[in-house]
Protein backbone atom coordinates (compact mmCIF):
# COMPACT_ATOMS: atom_id res chain seq x y z
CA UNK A 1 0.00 0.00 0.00
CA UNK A 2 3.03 2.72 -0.98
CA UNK A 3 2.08 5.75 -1.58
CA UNK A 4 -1.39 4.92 0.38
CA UNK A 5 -0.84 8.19 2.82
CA UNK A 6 -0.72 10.52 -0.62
CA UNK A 7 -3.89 9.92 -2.16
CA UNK A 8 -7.32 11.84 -1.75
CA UNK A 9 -9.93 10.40 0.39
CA UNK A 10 -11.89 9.38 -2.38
CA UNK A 11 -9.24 7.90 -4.31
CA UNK A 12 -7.85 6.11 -1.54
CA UNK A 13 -11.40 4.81 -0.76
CA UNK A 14 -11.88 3.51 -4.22
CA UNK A 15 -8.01 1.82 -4.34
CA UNK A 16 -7.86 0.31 -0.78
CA UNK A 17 -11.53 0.66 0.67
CA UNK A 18 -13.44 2.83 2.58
CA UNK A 19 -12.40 1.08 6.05
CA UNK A 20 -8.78 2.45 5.55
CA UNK A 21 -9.95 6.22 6.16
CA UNK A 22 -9.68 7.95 8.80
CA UNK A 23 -12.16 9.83 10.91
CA UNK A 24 -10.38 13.09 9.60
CA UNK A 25 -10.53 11.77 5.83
CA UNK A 26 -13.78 9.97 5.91
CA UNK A 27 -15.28 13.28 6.97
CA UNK A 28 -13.15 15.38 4.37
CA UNK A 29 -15.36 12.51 2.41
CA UNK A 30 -18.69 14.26 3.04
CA UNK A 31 -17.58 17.66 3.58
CA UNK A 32 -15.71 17.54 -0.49
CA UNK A 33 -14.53 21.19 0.12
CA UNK A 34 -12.74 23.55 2.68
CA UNK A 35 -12.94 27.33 3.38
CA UNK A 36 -10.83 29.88 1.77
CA UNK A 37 -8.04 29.38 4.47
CA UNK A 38 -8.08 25.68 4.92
CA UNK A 39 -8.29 22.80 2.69
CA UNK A 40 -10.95 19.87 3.10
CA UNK A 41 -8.48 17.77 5.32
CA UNK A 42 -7.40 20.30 7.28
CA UNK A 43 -10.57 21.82 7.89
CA UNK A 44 -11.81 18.32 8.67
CA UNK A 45 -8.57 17.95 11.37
CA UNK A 46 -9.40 21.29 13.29
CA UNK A 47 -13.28 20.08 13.15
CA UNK A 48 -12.60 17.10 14.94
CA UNK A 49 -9.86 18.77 17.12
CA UNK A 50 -12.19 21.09 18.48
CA UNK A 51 -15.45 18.93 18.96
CA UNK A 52 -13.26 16.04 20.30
CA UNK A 53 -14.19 13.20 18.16
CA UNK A 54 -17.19 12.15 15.23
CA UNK A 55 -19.94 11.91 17.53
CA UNK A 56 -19.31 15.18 19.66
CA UNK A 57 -18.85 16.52 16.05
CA UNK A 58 -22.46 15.03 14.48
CA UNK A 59 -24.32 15.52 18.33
CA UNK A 60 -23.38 19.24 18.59
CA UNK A 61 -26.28 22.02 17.67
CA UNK A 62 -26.99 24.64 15.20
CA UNK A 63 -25.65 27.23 17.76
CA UNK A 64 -22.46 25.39 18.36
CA UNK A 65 -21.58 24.81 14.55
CA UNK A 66 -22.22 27.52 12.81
CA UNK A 67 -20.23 29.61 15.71
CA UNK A 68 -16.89 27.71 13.75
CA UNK A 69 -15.17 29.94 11.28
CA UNK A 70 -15.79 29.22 7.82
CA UNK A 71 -19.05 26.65 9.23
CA UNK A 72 -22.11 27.75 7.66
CA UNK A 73 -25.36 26.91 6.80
CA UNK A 74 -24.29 24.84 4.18
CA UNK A 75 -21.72 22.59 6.09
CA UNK A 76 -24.31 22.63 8.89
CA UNK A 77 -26.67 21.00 6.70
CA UNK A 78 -24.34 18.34 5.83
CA UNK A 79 -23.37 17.37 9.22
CA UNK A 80 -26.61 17.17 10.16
CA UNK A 81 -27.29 15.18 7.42
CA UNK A 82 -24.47 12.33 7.89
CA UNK A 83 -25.83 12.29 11.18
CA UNK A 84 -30.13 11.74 10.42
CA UNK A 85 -28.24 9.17 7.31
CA UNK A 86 -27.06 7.22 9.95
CA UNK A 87 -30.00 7.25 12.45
CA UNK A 88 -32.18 5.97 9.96
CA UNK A 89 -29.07 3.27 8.17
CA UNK A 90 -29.84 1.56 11.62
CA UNK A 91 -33.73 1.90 11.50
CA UNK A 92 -33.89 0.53 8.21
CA UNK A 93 -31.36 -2.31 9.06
CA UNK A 94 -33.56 -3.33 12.36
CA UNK A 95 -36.45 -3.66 10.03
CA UNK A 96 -34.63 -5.07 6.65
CA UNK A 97 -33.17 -7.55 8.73
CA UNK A 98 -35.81 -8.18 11.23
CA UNK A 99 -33.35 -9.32 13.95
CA UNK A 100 -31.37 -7.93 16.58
CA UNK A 101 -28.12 -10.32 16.17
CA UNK A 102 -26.17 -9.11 18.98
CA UNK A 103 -26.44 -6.76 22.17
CA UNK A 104 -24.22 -4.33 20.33
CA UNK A 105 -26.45 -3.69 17.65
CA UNK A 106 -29.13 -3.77 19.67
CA UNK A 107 -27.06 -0.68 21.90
CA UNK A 108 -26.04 1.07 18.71
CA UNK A 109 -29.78 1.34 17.00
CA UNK A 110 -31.23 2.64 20.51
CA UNK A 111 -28.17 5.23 20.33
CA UNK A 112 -28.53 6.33 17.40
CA UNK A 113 -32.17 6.86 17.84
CA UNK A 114 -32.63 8.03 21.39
CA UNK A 115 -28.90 10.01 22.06
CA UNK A 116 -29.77 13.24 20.41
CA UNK A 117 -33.74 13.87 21.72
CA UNK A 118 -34.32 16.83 24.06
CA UNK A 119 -36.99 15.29 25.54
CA UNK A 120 -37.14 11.77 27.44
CA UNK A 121 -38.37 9.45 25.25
CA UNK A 122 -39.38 6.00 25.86
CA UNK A 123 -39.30 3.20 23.22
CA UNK A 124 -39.95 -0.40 22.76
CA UNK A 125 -38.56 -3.15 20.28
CA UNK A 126 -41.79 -6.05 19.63
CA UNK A 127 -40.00 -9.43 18.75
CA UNK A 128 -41.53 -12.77 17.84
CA UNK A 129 -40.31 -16.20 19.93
CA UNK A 130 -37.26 -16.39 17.98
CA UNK A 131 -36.40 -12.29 18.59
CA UNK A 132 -36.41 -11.41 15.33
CA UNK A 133 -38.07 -7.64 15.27
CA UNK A 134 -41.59 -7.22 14.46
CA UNK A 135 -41.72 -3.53 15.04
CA UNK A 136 -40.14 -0.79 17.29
CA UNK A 137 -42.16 2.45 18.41
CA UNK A 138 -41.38 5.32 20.28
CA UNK A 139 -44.56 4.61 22.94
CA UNK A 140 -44.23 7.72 25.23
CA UNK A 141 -42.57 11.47 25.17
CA UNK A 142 -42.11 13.49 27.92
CA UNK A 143 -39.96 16.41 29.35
CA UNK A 144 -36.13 16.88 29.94
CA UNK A 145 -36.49 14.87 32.99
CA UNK A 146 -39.37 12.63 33.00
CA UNK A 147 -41.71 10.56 31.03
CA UNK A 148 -44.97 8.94 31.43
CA UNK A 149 -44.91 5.25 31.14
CA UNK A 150 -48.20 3.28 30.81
CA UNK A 151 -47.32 -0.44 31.23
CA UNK A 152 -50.95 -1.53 29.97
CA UNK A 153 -50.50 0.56 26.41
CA UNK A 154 -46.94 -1.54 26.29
CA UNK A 155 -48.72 -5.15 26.84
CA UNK A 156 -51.63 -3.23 24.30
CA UNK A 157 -49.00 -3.04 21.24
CA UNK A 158 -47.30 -6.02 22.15
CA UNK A 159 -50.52 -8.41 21.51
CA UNK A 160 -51.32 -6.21 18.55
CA UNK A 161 -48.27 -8.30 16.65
CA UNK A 162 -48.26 -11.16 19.12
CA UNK A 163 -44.62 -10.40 20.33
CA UNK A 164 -43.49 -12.60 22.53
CA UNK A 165 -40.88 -10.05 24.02
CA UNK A 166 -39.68 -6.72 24.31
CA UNK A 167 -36.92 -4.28 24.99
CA UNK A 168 -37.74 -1.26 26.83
CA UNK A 169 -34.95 2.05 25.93
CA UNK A 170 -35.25 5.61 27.20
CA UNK A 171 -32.66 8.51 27.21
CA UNK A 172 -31.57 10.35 29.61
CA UNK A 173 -30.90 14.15 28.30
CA UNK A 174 -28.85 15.40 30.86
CA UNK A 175 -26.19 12.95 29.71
CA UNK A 176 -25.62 10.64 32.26
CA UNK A 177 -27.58 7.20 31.54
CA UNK A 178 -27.56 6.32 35.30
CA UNK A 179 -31.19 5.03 36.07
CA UNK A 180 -33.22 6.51 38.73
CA UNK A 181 -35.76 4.83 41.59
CA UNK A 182 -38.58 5.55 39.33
CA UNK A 183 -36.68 3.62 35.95
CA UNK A 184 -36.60 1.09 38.31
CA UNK A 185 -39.56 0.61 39.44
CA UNK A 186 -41.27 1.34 36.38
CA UNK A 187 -39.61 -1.82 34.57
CA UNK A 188 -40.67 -3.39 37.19
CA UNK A 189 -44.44 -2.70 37.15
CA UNK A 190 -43.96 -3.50 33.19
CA UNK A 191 -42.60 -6.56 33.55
CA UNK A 192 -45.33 -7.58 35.69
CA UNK A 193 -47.84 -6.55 33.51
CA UNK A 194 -46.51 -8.46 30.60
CA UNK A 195 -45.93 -11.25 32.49
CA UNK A 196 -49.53 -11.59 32.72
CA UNK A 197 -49.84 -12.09 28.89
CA UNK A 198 -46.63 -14.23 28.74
CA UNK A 199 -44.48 -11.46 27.09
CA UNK A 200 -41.00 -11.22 28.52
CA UNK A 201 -39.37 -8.29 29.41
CA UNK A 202 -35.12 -8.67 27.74
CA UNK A 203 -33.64 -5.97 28.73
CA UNK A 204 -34.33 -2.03 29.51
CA UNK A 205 -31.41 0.49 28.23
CA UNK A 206 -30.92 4.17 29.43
CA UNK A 207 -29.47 5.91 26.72
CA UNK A 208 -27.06 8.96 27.49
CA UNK A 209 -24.99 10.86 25.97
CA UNK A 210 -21.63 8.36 24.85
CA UNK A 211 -22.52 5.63 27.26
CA UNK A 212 -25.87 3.34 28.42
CA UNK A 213 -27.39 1.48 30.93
CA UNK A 214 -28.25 -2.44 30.55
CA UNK A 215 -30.66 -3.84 33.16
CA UNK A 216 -30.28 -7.16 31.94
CA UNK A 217 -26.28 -6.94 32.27
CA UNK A 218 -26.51 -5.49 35.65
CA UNK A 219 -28.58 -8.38 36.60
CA UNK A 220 -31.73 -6.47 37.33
CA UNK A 221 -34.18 -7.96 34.56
């Protein structure tokens, strides 16, 4: 791979493969131009520099991006873009594939889906017997610190495509994905009420910002 380091993003990309960028040049990817001062990599290296890494980058708001010299509407729009692109990559995978194959994937589509809200939102994954994914649907909305769960609607939609389990996710927008008393006791109450109906409960995740919460690997489901 001589001369590897030398080429463009997107000639490197179509030579060696699009895992052999990195972050810096797989942005420089989307971004295809610089400013008048900087060119596309090095505007892509002092992007990352100063958010700290891709996701800070694609999580940040309008007020924080367009404050960056030579970041405008336009370059907002893209960033935004990459990162709604990848929200719904994952949606559309879930679905396509109708199967959550590991934990990880199971993490990284409630991530992508639940990190950036402003609002607690509360979300369950349907699965048959076999957990393959019959639906997901964001059940219940709230405020910045709380939301409303009604463990009867969740049993409701469950028997309305005879799922035979469920995962329970719900962010946390402060950023910490520690779960409270009420999280607690709330997955409680809704496992009992599916028990009822012979729908199990898998797992709940709290979604914050960069990290989550498994019940199931703490033991608590």
């Amino acid at each position: 791979m001589d001369g590897m380091e030398n080429l463009m993003p997107r000639e490197k990309m179509l030579q060696y493969g699009i895992e052999t960028l990195t972050d810096v040049e797989l942005l420089a990817l989307f971004l295809r131009v610089g400013t008048r001062r900087q060119d596309v990599l090095s505007y892509a290296q002092a992007l990352l520099q100063r958010f700290g890494s891709l996701y800070a980058l694609l999580s940040a708001d309008k007020a924080q991006l367009i404050a960056v010299d030579g970041l405008g509407l336009a370059k907002y729009a893209q960033l935004k873009g990459i990162a709604e692109l990848a929200r719904r990559y994952f949606s559309s995978q879930l679905v396509e594939e109708a199967a959550l194959v590991t934990p990880s994937m199971t993490r990284e589509f409630l991530q992508s889906q639940l990190t950036e809200e402003e609002r607690e939102i509360f979300m369950v994954i349907f699965l048959d017997n076999q957990n393959r994914v019959l639906k997901h649907s964001r059940l219940f909305s709230g405020t910045l610190s709380h939301v409303e769960v009604h463990p009867r609607e969740i049993v409701r939609e469950a028997i309305k495509v005879n799922a035979a389990a469920v995962i329970l996710a719900h962010n946390h927008p402060s950023g910490s994905p520690e779960p409270s008393q009420a999280d607690r006791l709330i997955t409680e109450r809704v496992i009992k009420c599916c028990r009822f109906m012979d729908i199990r409960v898998l797992d709940h995740l709290v979604i914050g910002r960069g990290a989550y919460v498994s019940f199931a690997e703490r033991g608590w489901i």
